[in-house]
Protein backbone atom coordinates (compact mmCIF):
# COMPACT_ATOMS: atom_id res chain seq x y z
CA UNK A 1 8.74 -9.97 21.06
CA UNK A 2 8.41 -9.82 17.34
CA UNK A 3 9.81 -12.35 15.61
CA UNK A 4 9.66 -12.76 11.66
CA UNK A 5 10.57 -15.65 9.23
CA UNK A 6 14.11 -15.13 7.55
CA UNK A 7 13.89 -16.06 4.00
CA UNK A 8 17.52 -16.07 4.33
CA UNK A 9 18.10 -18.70 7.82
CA UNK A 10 14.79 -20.04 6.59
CA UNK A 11 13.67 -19.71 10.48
CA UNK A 12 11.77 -17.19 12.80
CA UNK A 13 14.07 -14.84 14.41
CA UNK A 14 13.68 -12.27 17.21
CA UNK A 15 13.51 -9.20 15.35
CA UNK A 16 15.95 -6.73 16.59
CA UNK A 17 17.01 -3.68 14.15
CA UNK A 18 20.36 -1.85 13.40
CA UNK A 19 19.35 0.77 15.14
CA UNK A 20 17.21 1.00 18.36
CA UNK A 21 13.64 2.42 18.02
CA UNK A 22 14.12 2.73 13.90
CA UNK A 23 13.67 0.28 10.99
CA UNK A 24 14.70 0.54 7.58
CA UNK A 25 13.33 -1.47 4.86
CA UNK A 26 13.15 -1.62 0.94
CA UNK A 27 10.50 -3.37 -1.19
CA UNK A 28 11.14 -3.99 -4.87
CA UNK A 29 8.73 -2.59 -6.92
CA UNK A 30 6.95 -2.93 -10.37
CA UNK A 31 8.43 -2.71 -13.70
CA UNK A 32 6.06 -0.25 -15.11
CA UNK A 33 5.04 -1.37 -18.35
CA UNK A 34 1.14 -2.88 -17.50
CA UNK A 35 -1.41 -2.30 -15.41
CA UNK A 36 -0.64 -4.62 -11.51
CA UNK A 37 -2.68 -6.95 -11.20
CA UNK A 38 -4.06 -9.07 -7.68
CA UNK A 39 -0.69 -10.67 -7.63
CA UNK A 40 1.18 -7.43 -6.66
CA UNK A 41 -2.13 -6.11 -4.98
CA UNK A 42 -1.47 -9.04 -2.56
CA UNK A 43 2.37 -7.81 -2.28
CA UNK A 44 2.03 -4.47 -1.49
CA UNK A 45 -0.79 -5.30 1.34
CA UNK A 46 1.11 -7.59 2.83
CA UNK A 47 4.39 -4.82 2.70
CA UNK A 48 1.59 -2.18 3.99
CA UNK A 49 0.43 -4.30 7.02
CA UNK A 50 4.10 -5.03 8.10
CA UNK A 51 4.59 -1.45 8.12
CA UNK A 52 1.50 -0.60 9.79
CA UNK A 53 2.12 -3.23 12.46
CA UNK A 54 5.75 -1.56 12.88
CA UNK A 55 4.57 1.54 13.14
CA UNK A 56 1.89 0.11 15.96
CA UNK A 57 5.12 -1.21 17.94
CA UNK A 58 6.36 2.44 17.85
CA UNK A 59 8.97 1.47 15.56
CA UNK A 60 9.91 5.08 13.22
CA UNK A 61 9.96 3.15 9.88
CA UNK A 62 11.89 4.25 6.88
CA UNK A 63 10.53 2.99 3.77
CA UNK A 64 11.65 2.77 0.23
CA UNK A 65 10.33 1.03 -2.69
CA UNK A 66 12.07 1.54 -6.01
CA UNK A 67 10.33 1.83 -9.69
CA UNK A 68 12.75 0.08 -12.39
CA UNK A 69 12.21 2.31 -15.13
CA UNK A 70 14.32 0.94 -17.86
CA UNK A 71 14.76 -2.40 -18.50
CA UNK A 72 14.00 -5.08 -21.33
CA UNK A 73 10.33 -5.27 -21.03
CA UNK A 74 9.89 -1.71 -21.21
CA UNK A 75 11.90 -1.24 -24.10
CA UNK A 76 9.91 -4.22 -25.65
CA UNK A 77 6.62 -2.97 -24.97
CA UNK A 78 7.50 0.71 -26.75
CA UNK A 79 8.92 -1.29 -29.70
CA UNK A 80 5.96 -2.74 -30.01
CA UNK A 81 3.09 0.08 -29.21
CA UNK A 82 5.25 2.64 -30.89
CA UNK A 83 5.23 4.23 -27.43
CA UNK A 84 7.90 6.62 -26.19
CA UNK A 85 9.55 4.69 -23.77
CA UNK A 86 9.54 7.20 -20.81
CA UNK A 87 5.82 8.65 -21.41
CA UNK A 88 4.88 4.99 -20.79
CA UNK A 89 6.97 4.51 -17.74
CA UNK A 90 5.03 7.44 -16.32
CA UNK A 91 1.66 6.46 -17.77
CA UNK A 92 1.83 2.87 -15.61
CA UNK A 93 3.31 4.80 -12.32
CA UNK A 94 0.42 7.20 -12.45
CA UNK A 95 -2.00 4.13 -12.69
CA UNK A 96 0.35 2.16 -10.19
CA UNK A 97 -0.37 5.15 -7.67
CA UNK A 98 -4.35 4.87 -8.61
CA UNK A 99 -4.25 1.21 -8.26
CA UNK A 100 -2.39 1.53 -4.77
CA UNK A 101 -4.04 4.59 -3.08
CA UNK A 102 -7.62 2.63 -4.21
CA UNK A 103 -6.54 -0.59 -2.01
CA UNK A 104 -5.54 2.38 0.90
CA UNK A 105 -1.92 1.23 0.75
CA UNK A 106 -0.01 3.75 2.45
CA UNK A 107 2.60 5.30 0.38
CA UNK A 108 6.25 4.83 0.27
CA UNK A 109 8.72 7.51 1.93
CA UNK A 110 11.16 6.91 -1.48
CA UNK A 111 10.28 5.61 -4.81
CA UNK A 112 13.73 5.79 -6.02
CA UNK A 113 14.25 5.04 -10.36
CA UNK A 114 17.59 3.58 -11.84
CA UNK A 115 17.30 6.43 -14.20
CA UNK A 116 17.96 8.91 -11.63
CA UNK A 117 20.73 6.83 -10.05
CA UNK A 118 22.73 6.49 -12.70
CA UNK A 119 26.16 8.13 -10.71
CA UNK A 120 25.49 5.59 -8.16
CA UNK A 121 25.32 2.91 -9.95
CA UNK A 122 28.40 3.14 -12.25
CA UNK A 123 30.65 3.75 -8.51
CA UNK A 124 28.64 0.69 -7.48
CA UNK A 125 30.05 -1.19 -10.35
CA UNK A 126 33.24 0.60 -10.48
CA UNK A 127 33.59 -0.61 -7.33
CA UNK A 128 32.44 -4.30 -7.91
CA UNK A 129 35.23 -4.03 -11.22
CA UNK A 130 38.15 -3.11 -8.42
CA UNK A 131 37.67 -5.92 -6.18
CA UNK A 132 38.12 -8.25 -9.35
CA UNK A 133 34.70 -9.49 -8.86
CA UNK A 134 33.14 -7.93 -11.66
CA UNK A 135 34.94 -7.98 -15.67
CA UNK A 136 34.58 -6.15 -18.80
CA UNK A 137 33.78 -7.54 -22.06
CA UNK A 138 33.15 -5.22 -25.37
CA UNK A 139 31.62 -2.29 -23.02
CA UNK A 140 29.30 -5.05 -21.14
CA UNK A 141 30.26 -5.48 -17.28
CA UNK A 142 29.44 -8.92 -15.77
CA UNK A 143 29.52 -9.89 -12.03
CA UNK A 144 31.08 -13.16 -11.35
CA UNK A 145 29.28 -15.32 -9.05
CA UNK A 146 32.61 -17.67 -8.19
CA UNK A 147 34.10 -14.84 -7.11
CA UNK A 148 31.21 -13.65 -4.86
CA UNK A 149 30.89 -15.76 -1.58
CA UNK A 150 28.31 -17.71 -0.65
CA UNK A 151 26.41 -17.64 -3.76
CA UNK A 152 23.02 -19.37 -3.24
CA UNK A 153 22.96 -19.03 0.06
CA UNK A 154 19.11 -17.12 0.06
CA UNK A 155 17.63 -19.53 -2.73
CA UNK A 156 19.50 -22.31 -0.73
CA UNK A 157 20.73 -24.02 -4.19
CA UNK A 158 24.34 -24.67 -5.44
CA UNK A 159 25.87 -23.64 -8.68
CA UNK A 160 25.72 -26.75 -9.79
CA UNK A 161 21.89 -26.71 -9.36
CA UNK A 162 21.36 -23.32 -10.69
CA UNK A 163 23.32 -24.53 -14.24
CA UNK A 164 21.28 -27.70 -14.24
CA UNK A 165 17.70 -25.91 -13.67
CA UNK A 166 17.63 -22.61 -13.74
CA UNK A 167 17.33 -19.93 -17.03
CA UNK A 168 20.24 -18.32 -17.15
CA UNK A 169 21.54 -15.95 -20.50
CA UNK A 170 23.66 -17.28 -23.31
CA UNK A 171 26.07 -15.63 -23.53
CA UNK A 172 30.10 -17.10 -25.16
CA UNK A 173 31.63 -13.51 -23.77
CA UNK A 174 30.75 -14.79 -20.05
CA UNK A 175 32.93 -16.80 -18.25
CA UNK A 176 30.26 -18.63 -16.35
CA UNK A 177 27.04 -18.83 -17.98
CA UNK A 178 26.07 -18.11 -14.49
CA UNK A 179 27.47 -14.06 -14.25
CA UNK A 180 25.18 -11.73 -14.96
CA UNK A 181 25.22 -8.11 -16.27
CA UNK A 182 25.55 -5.00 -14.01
CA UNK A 183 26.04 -2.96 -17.00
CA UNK A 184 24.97 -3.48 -20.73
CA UNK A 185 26.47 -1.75 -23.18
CA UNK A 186 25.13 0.66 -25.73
CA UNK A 187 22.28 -1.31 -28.85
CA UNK A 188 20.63 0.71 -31.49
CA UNK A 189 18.12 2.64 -30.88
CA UNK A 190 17.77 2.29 -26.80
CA UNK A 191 18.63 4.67 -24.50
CA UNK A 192 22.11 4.89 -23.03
CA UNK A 193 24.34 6.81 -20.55
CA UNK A 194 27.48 7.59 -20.33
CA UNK A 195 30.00 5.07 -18.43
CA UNK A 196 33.81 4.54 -17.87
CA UNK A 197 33.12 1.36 -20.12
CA UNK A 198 31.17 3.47 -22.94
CA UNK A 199 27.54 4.08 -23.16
CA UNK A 200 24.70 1.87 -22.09
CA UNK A 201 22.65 1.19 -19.38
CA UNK A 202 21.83 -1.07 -16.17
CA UNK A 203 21.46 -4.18 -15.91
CA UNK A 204 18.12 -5.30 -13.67
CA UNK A 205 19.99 -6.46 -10.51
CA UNK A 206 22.46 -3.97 -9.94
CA UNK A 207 19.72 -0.67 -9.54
CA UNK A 208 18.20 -2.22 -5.90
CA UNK A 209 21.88 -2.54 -4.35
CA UNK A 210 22.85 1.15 -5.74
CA UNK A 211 19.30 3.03 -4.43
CA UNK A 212 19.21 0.85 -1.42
CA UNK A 213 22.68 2.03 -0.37
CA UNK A 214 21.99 5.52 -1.16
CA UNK A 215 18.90 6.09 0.88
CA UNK A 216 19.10 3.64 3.57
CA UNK A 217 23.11 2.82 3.80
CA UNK A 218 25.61 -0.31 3.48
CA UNK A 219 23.09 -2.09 5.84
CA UNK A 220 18.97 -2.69 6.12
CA UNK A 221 16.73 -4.33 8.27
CA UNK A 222 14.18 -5.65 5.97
CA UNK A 223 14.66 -6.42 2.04
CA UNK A 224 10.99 -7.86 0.75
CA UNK A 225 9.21 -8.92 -2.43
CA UNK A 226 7.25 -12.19 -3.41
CA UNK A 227 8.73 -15.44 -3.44
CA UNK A 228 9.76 -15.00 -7.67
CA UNK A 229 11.98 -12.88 -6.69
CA UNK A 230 14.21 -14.56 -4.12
CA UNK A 231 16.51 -16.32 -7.26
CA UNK A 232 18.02 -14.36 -9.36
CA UNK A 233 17.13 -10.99 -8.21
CA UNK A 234 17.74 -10.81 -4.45
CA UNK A 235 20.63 -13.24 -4.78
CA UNK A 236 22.15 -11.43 -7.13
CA UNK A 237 21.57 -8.31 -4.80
CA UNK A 238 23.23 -10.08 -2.09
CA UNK A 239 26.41 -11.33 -4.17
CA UNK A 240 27.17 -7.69 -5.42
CA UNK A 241 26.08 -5.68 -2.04
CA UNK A 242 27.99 -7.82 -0.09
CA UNK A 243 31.23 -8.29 -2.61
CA UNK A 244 31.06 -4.55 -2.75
CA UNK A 245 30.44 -3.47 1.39
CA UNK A 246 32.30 -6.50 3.08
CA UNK A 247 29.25 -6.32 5.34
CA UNK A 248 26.03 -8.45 5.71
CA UNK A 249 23.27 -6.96 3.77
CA UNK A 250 20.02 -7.45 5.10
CA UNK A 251 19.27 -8.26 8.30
CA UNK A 252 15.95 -10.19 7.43
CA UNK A 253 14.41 -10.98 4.06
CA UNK A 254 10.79 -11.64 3.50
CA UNK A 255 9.08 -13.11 0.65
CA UNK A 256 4.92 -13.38 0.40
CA UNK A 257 3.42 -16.29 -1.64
CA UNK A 258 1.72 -16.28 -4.94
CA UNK A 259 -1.48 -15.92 -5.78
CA UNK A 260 -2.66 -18.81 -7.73
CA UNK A 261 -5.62 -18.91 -10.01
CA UNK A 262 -7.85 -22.72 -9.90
CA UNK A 263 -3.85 -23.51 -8.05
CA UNK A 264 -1.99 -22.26 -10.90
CA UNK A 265 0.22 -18.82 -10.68
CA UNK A 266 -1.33 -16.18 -11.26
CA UNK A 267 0.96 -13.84 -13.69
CA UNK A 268 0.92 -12.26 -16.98
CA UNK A 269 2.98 -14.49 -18.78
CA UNK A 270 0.56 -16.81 -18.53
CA UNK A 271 -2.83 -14.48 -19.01
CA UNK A 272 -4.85 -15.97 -16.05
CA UNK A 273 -4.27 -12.29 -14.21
CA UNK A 274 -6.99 -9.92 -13.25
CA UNK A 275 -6.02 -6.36 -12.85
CA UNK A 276 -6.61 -4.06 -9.51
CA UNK A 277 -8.89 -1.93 -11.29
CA UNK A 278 -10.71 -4.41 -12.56
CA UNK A 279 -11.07 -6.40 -8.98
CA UNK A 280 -12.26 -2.87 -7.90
CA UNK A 281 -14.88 -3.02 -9.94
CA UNK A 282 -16.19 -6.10 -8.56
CA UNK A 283 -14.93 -6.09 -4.58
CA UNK A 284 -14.63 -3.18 -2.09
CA UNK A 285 -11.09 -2.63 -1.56
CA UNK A 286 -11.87 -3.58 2.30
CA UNK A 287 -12.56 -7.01 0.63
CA UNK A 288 -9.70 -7.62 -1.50
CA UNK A 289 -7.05 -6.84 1.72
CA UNK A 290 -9.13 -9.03 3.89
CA UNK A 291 -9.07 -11.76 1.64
CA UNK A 292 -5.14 -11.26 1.15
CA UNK A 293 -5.06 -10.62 5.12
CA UNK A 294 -7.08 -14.10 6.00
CA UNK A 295 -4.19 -16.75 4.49
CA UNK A 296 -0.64 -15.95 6.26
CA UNK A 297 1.64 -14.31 3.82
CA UNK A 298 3.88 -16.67 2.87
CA UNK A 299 1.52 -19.14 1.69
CA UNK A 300 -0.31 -19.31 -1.71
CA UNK A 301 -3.55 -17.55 -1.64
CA UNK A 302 -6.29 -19.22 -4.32
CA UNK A 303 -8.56 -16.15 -6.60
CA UNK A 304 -12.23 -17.33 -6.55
CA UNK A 305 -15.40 -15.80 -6.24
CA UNK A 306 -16.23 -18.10 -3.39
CA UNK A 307 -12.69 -16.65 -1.31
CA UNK A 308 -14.01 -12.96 -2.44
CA UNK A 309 -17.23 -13.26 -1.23
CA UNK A 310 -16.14 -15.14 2.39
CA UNK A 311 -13.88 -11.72 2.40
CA UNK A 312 -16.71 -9.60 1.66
CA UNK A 313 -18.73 -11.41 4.08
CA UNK A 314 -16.21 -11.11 6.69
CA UNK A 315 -15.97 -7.11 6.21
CA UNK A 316 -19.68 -6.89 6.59
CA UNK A 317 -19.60 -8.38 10.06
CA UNK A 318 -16.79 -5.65 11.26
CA UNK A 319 -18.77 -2.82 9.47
CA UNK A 320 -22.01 -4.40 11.31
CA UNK A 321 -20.56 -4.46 15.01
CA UNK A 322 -18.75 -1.36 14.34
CA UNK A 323 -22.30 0.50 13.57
CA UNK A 324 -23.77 -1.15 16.35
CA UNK A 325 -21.57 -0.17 19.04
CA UNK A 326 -21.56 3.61 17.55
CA UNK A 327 -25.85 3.20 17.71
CA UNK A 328 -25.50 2.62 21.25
CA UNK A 329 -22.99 5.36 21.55
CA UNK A 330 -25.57 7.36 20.51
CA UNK A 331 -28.24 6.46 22.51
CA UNK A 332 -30.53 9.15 24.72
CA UNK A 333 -29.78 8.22 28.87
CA UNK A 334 -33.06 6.50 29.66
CA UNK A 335 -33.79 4.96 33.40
CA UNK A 336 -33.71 2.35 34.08
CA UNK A 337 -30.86 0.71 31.83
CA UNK A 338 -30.41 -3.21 31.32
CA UNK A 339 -26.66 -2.63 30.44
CA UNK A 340 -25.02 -1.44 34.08
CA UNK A 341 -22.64 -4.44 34.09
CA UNK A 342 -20.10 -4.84 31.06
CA UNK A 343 -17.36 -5.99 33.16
CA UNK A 344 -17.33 -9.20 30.59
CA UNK A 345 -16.63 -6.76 27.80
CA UNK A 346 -14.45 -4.84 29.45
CA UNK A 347 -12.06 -8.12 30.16
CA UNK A 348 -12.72 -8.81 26.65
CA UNK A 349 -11.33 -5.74 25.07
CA UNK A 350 -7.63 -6.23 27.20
CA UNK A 351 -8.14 -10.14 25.46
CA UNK A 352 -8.33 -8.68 21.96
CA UNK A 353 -5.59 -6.50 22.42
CA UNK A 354 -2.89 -8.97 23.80
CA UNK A 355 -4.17 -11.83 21.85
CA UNK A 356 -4.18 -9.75 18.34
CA UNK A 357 -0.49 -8.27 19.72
CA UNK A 358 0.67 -12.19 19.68
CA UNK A 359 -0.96 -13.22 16.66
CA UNK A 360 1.37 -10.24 14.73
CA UNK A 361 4.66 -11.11 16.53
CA UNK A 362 4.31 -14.44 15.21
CA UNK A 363 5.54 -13.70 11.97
CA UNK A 364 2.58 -10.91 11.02
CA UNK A 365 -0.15 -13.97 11.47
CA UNK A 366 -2.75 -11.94 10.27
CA UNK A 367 -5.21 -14.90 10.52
CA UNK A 368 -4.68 -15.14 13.95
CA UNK A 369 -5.08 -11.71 14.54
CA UNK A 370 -8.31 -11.87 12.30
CA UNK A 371 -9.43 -14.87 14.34
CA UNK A 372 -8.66 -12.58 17.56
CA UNK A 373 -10.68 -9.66 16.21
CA UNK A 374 -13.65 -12.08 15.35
CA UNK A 375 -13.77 -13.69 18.86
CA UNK A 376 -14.30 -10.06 20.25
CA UNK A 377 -17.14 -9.57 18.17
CA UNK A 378 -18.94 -12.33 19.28
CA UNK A 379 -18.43 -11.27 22.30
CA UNK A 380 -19.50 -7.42 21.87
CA UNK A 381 -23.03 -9.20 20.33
CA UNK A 382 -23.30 -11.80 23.10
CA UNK A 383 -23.19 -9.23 25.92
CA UNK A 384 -24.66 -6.28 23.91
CA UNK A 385 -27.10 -8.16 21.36
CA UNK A 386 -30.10 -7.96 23.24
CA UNK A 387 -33.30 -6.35 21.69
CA UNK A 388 -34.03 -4.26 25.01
CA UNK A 389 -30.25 -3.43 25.67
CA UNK A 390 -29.73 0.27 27.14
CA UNK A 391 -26.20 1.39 28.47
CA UNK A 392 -26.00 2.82 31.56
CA UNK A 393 -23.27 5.96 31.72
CA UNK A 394 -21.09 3.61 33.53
CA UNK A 395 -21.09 1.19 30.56
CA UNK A 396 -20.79 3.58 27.89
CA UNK A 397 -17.08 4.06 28.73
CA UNK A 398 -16.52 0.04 28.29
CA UNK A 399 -18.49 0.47 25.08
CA UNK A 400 -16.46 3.50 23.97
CA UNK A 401 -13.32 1.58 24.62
CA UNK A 402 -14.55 -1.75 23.10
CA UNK A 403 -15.76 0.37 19.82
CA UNK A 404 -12.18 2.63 19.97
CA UNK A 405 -10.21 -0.83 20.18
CA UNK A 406 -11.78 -2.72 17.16
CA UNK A 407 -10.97 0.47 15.35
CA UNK A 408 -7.18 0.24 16.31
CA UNK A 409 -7.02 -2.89 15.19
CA UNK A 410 -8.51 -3.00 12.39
CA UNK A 411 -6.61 0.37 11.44
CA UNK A 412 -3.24 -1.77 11.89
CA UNK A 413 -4.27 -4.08 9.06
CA UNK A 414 -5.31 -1.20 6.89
CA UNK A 415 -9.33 -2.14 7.54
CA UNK A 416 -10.85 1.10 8.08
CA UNK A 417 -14.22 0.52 9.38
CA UNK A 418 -17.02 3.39 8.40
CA UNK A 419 -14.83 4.70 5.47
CA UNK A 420 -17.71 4.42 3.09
CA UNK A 421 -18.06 7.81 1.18
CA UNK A 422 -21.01 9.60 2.00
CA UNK A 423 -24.17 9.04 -0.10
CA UNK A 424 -26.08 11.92 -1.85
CA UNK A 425 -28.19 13.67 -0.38
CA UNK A 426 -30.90 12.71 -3.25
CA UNK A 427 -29.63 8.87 -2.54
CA UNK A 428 -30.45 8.68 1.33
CA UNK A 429 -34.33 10.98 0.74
CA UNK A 430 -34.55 7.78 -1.58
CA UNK A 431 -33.25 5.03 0.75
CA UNK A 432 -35.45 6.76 3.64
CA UNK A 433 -38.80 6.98 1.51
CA UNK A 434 -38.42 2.98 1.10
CA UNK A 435 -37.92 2.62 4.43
CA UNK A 436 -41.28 4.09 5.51
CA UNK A 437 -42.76 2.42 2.47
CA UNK A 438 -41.35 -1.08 3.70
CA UNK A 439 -42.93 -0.07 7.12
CA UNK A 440 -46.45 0.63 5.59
CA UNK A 441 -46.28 -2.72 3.98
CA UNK A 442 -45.19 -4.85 6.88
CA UNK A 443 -48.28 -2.86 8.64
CA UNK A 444 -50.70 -4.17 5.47
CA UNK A 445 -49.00 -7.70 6.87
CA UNK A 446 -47.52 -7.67 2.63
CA UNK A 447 -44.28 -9.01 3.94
CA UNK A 448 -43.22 -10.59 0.93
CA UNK A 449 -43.30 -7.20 -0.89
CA UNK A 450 -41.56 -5.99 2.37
CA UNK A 451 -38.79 -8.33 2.02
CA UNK A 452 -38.37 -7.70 -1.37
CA UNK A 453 -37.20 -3.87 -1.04
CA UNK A 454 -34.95 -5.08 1.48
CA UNK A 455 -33.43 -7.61 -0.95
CA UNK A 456 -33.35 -5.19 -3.72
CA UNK A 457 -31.56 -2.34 -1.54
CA UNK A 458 -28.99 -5.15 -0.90
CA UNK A 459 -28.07 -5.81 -4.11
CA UNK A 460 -27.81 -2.09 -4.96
CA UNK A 461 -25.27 -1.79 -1.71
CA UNK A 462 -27.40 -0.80 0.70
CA UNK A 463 -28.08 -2.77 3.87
CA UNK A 464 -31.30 -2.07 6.03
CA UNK A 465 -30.78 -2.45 9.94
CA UNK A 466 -34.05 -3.20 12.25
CA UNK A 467 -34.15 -1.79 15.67
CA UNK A 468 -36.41 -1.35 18.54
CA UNK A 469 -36.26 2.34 17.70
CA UNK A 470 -36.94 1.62 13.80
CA UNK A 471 -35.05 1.15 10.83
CA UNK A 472 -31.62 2.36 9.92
CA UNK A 473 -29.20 2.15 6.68
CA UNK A 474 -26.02 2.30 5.61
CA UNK A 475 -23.79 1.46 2.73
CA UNK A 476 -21.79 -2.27 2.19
């Protein structure tokens, strides 16, 4: 039984969708002015896994994710690179896409753009206007939030509270300083469309409610985003979905934590952000989604070379286990064999499997389920680590299991084990030449010199395995 944390109840709650066997959910995406940076690298992994892990229930999982392609910030940015507005819009979904498809996020069925929603937005505001919860003022259109029930209810604050603390536009045409704009009328020099209440564009909120309904319906299962997001966006999406539908909106909402740099936020307001790109220069993406995938999702996560390079560590031991259960995969028959009993690893591998399954339905505990995966390593090297281990046939079907269950599971979180590209042919006659050096000179007892090819091979990326049979490679 799945059960998720409801941003919304703030509790965990047996998940059960609209509709038997099918979920649909909608993640907000960037604004696309800059290059993302680990903040929304953390986002979108955490979005990725709970689809994955969906998708491993058997759930048939519709997903959309929007790109708000006109809004202040973009407008600002032009203005101030001389930019056209929409050739710069495309130039940071293009890199978006790079940035995404490097950290093997799989992509979104929709990636839906205000600017191609414009009809459905002005009926979604047309209709707000006929309900009297929404008024016009000099070709503006504000939603008032008195007028929309339970306003606050996802942030959990009262109106009070929100005019006391919270930024909110000054405005004298509002009636509340608390409304905000679904539709903004017409300035020099930005781009406009036309509208019963003259030309202009959308305002920020109202795009998610308008794209949401049109590819997924009145109704969703699962509205998510990271935690700056819950007040004012999604409760403004909630005020004019549900003043609009007369219907609940979202059955569950889920917000990830932050990703703080030396405990402070990591965002570009305040500069302390480091770009995907450039964390892919530095860290394998298999890194950077195990370190977001080893704190649970909804807490902060702290950027630090020491948290990269426990990640980093922590991929090498999969990739290690992995390669050793596929060497003795490969492994000629040979009589007799020291492995005919694996009936511990064999228990093991139906251990990982329920205890990973628990870890996930507890609110996508990816820690847990990393701690599960871990324990059946140590396991797989306890009963298989031995320098004179050969499987008998009998055991090579518990091995094949054990090796095609660590990659199921690690698949789920996105962890793809062996995915290192191929090196050149040129690179491996290279690799393999100071191999049999590194032989010769542990022969010549020079196993200083011995140890330092290994060392330096390391630092290039390369990590040197010792077997009975000899000496074998790969990449890190």
């Amino acid at each position: 039984m799945l059960r998720i944390f409801n941003t919304l109840t703030r509790k965990k709650e047996e998940f059960v969708p609209l509709e038997p066997g099918r979920v649909k959910m909608y993640v907000c995406g960037i604004n696309p002015y800059d290059y993302c940076h680990v903040g929304h690298a953390r986002s979108y992994i955490v979005f990725d896994v709970i689809r994955r892990y969906l998708e491993f229930l058997g759930y048939e999982v519709k997903h959309v994710q929007n790109f708000t392609d006109i809004e202040d910030n973009i407008l600002q940015r032009a203005r101030e690179s001389g930019a056209d507005w929409r050739e710069m819009v495309e130039q940071f979904v293009q890199a978006y896409f790079e940035d995404m498809d490097a950290l093997g996020i799989l992509r979104a069925d929709l990636y839906p753009r205000p600017t191609e929603h414009i009809a459905d937005i002005v009926k979604l505001v047309e209709t707000l206007v006929a309900r009297g919860v929404a008024y016009r003022v000099n070709g503006d259109v504000y939603l008032s939030v008195r007028q929309a029930p339970g306003y606050g209810k996802l942030s959990g604050r009262s109106l009070d509270d929100m005019l006391a603390g919270a930024r909110v536009e000054v405005d004298e045409r509002k009636k509340d300083p608390l409304d905000f704009a679904l539709w903004k009328a017409a300035k020099p020099g930005e781009p406009t469309w036309e509208s019963p209440w003259g030309p202009g564009r959308p305002g920020w909120h109202i795009e998610c409610s308008a794209m949401s309904m049109r590819h997924l319906g009145e109704q969703i299962d699962i509205h998510g985003g990271g935690q700056d997001l819950i007040f004012p966006h999604h409760e403004n999406e909630i005020a004019q979905s549900e003043a609009a539908t007369g219907k609940p909106f979202v059955r569950c909402w889920i917000h990830n934590g932050w990703v703080t740099v030396q405990g402070q936020k990591m965002s570009k307001s305040l500069g302390n952000f480091i770009t995907i790109r450039d964390a892919l220069k530095r860290w394998s993406r298999a890194a950077i989604r195990f370190f977001v995938l080893s704190t649970h999702y909804r807490s902060p996560i702290d950027l630090g070379p020491e948290t990269l390079e426990h990640a980093r560590r922590g991929m090498e031991r999969l990739e290690i286990t992995w390669h050793h259960l596929n060497r003795l995969l490969a492994m000629p028959e040979q009589e007799p064999s020291s492995g005919d009993d694996l009936a511990g690893l064999e228990d093991a591998t139906a251990v990982v499997e329920q205890a990973f399954r628990d870890a996930m339905d507890d609110d996508f505990n990816t820690p847990r389920a990393l701690g599960a995966i871990f324990d059946f390593v140590g396991e797989i090297h306890r009963l298989t680590g031995a320098a004179d281990f050969r499987p008998s046939q009998s055991a090579r079907q518990v091995l094949q299991q054990a090796r095609d269950t660590l990659e199921r599971l690690t698949d789920c979180l996105g962890l793809r084990l062996g995915e290192k590209a191929e090196p050149s042919e040129l690179t491996g006659g290279l690799v393999e030449i100071l191999i049999h050096v590194r032989h010769c000179l542990r022969d010549l007892k020079l196993f200083d010199l011995a140890d330092e090819i290994r060392a330096r091979l390391r630092s290039l990326g390369i990590a040197l395995e010792d077997h009975p049979e000899g000496t074998t490679w790969r990449k890190l």
